[in-house]
N, C-alpha and C. Protein backbone atom coordinates (compact mmCIF):
# COMPACT_ATOMS: atom_id res chain seq x y z
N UNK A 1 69.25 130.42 108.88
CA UNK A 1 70.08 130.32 107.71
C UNK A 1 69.25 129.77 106.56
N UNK A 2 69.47 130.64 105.81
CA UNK A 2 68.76 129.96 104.27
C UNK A 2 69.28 129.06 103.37
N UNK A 3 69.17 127.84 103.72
CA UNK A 3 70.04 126.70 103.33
C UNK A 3 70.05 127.00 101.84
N UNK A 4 69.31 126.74 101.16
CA UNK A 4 69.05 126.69 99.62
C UNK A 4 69.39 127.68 98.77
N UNK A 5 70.11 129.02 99.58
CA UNK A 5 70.50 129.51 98.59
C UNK A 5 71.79 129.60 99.00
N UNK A 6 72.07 129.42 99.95
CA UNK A 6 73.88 129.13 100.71
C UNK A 6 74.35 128.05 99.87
N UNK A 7 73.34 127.07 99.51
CA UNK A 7 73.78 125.68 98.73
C UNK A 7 73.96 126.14 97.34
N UNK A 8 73.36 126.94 96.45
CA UNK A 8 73.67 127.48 95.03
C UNK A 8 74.28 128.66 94.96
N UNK A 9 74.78 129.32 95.87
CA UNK A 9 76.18 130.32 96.31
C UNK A 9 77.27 129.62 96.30
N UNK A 10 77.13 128.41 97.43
CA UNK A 10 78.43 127.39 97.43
C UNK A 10 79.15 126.88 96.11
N UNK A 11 77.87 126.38 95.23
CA UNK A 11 77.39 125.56 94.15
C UNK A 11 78.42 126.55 93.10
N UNK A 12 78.56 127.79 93.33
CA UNK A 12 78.79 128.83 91.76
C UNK A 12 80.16 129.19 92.39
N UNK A 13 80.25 129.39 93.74
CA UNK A 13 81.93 129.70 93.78
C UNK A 13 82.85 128.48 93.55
N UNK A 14 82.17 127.24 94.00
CA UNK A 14 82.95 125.82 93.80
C UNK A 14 83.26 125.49 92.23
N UNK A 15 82.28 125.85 91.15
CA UNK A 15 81.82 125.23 90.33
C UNK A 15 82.68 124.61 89.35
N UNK A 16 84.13 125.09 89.15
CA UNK A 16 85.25 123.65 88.67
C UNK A 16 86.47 123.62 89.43
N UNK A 17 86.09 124.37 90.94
CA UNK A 17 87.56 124.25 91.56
C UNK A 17 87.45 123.67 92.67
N UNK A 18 88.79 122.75 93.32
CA UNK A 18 88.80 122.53 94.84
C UNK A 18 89.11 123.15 95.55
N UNK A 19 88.38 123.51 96.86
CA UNK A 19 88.78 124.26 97.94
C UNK A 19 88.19 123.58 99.18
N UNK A 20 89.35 124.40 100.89
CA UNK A 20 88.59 123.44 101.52
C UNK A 20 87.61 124.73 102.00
N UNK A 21 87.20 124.42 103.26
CA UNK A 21 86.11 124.85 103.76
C UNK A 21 86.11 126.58 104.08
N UNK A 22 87.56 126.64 104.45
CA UNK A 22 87.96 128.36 105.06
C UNK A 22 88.13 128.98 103.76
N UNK A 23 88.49 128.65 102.85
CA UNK A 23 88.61 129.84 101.60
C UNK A 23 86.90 129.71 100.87
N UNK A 24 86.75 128.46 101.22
CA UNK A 24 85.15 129.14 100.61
C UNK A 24 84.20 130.04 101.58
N UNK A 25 84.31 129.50 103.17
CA UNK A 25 84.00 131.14 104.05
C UNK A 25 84.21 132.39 103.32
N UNK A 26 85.94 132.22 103.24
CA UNK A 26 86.30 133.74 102.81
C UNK A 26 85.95 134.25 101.39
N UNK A 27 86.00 133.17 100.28
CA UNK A 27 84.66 133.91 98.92
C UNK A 27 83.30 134.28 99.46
N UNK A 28 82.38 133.51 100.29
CA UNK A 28 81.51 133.53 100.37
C UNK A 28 81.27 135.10 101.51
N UNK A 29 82.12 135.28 102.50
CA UNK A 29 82.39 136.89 102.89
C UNK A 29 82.74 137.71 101.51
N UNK A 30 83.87 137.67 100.55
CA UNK A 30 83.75 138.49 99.95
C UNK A 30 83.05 138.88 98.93
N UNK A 31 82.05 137.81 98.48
CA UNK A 31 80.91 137.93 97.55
C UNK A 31 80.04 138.58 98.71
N UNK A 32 79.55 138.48 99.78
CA UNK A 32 78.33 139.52 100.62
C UNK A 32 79.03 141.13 100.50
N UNK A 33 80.44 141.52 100.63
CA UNK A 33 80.90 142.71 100.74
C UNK A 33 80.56 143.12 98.85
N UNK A 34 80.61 142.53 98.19
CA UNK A 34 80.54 143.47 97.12
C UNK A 34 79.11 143.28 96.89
N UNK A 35 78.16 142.56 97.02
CA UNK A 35 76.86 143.08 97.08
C UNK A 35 76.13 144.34 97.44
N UNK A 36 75.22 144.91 97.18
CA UNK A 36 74.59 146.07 97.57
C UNK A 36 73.93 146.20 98.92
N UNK A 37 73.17 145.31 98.66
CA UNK A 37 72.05 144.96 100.21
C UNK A 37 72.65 143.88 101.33
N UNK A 38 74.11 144.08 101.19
CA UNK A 38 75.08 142.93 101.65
C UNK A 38 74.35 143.30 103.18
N UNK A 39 73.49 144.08 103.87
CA UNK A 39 73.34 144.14 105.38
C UNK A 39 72.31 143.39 105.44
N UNK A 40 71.26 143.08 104.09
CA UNK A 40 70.30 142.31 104.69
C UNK A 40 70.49 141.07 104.42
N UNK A 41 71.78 140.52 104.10
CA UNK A 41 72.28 138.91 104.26
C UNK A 41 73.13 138.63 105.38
N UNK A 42 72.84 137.53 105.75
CA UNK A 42 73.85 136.71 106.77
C UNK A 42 74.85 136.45 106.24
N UNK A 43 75.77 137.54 107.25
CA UNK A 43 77.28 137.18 106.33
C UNK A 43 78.23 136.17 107.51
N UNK A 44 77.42 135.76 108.44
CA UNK A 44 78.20 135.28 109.56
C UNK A 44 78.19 133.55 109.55
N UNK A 45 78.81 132.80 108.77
CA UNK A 45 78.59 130.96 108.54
C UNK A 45 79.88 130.74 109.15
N UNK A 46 79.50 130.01 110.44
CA UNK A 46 80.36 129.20 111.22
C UNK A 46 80.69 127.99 110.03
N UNK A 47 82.28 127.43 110.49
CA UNK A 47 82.66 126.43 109.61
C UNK A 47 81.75 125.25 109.56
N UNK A 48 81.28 125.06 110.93
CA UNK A 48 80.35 123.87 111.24
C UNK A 48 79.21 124.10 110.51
N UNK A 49 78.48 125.42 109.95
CA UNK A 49 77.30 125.43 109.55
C UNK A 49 77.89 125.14 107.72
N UNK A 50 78.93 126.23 107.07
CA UNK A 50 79.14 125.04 106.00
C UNK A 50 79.72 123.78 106.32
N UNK A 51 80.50 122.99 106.81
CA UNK A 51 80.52 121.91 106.69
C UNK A 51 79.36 120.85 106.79
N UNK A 52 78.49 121.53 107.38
CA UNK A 52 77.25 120.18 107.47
C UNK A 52 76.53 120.34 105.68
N UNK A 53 76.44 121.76 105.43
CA UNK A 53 76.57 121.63 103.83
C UNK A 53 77.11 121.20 103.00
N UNK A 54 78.56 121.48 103.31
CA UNK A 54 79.18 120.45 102.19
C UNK A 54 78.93 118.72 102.10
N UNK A 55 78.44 118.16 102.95
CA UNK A 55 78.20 116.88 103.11
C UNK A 55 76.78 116.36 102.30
N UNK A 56 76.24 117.61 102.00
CA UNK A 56 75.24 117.58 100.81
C UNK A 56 75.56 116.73 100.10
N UNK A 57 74.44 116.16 99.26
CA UNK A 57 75.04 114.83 98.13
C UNK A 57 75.08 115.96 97.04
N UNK A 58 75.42 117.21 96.82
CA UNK A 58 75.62 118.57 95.68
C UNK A 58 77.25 117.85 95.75
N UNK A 59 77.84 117.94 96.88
CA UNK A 59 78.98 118.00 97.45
C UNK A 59 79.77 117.07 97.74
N UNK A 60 81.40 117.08 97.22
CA UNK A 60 82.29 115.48 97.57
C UNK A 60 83.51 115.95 97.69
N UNK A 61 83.90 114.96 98.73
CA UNK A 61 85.30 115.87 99.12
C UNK A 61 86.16 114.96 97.89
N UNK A 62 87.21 115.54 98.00
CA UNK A 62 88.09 114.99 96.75
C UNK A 62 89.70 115.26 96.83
N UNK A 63 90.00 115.12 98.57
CA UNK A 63 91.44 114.82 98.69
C UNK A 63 91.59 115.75 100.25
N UNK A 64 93.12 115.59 100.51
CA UNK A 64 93.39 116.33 101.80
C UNK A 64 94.20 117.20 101.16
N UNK A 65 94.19 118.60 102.39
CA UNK A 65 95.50 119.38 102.26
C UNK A 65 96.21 119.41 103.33
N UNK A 66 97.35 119.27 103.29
CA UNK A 66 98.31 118.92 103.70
C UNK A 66 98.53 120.67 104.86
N UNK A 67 98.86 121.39 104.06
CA UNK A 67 99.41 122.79 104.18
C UNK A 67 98.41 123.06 104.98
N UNK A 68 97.03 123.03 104.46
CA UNK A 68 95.75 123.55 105.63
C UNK A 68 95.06 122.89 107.12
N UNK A 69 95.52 121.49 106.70
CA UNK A 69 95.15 119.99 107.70
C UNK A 69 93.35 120.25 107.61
N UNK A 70 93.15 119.97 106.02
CA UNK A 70 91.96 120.45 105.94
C UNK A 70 90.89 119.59 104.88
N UNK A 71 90.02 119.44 104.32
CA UNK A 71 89.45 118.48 103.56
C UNK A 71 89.44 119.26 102.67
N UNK A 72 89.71 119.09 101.26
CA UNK A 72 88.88 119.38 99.77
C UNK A 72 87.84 119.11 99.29
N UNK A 73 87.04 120.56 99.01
CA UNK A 73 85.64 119.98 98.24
C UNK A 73 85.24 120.41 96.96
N UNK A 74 84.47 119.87 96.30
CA UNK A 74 83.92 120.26 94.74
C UNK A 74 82.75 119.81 94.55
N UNK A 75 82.11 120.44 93.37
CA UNK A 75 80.72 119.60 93.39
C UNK A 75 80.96 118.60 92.61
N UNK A 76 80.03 117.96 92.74
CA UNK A 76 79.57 116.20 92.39
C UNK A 76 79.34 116.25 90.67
N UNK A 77 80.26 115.41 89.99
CA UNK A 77 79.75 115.85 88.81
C UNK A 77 79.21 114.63 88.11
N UNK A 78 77.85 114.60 87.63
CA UNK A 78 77.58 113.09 87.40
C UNK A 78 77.92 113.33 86.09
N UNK A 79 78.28 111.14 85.97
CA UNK A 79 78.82 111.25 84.10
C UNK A 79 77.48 110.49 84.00
């Protein structure tokens, strides 16, 4: 897995919204399907492989969901 660019993929679908971990899977599947060369990327990220990403210091969770029994994340925004 190519951490560093999974981390500035994460980085641009997150970039002023919260989500937890399964809807950013599912952007991050549907950004590989509309790509061109979508066969020569890994479209397969176990939750466990983003979640050890989101724990990135890029990354802060910022509440629970209730509805999902799931964590919220966004990026880190320094003031």
């Amino acid at each position: 897995m190519r951490t560093r660019k999974l981390v500035l993929r994460m980085e641009k679908i997150l970039e002023n919204k919260e989500m937890t971990c399964k809807q950013i899977m599912t952007a991050l599947h549907i950004e590989n399907d509309k790509k061109r060369n979508s066969s020569n990327r890994v479209t397969s990220y176990t939750s466990n492989q983003i979640g050890q990403l989101l724990r990135n210091k890029r990354f802060e969770k910022c509440g629970f969901c209730k509805k999902h029994n799931s964590n919220l994340w966004r990026t880190k925004h320094d003031n």
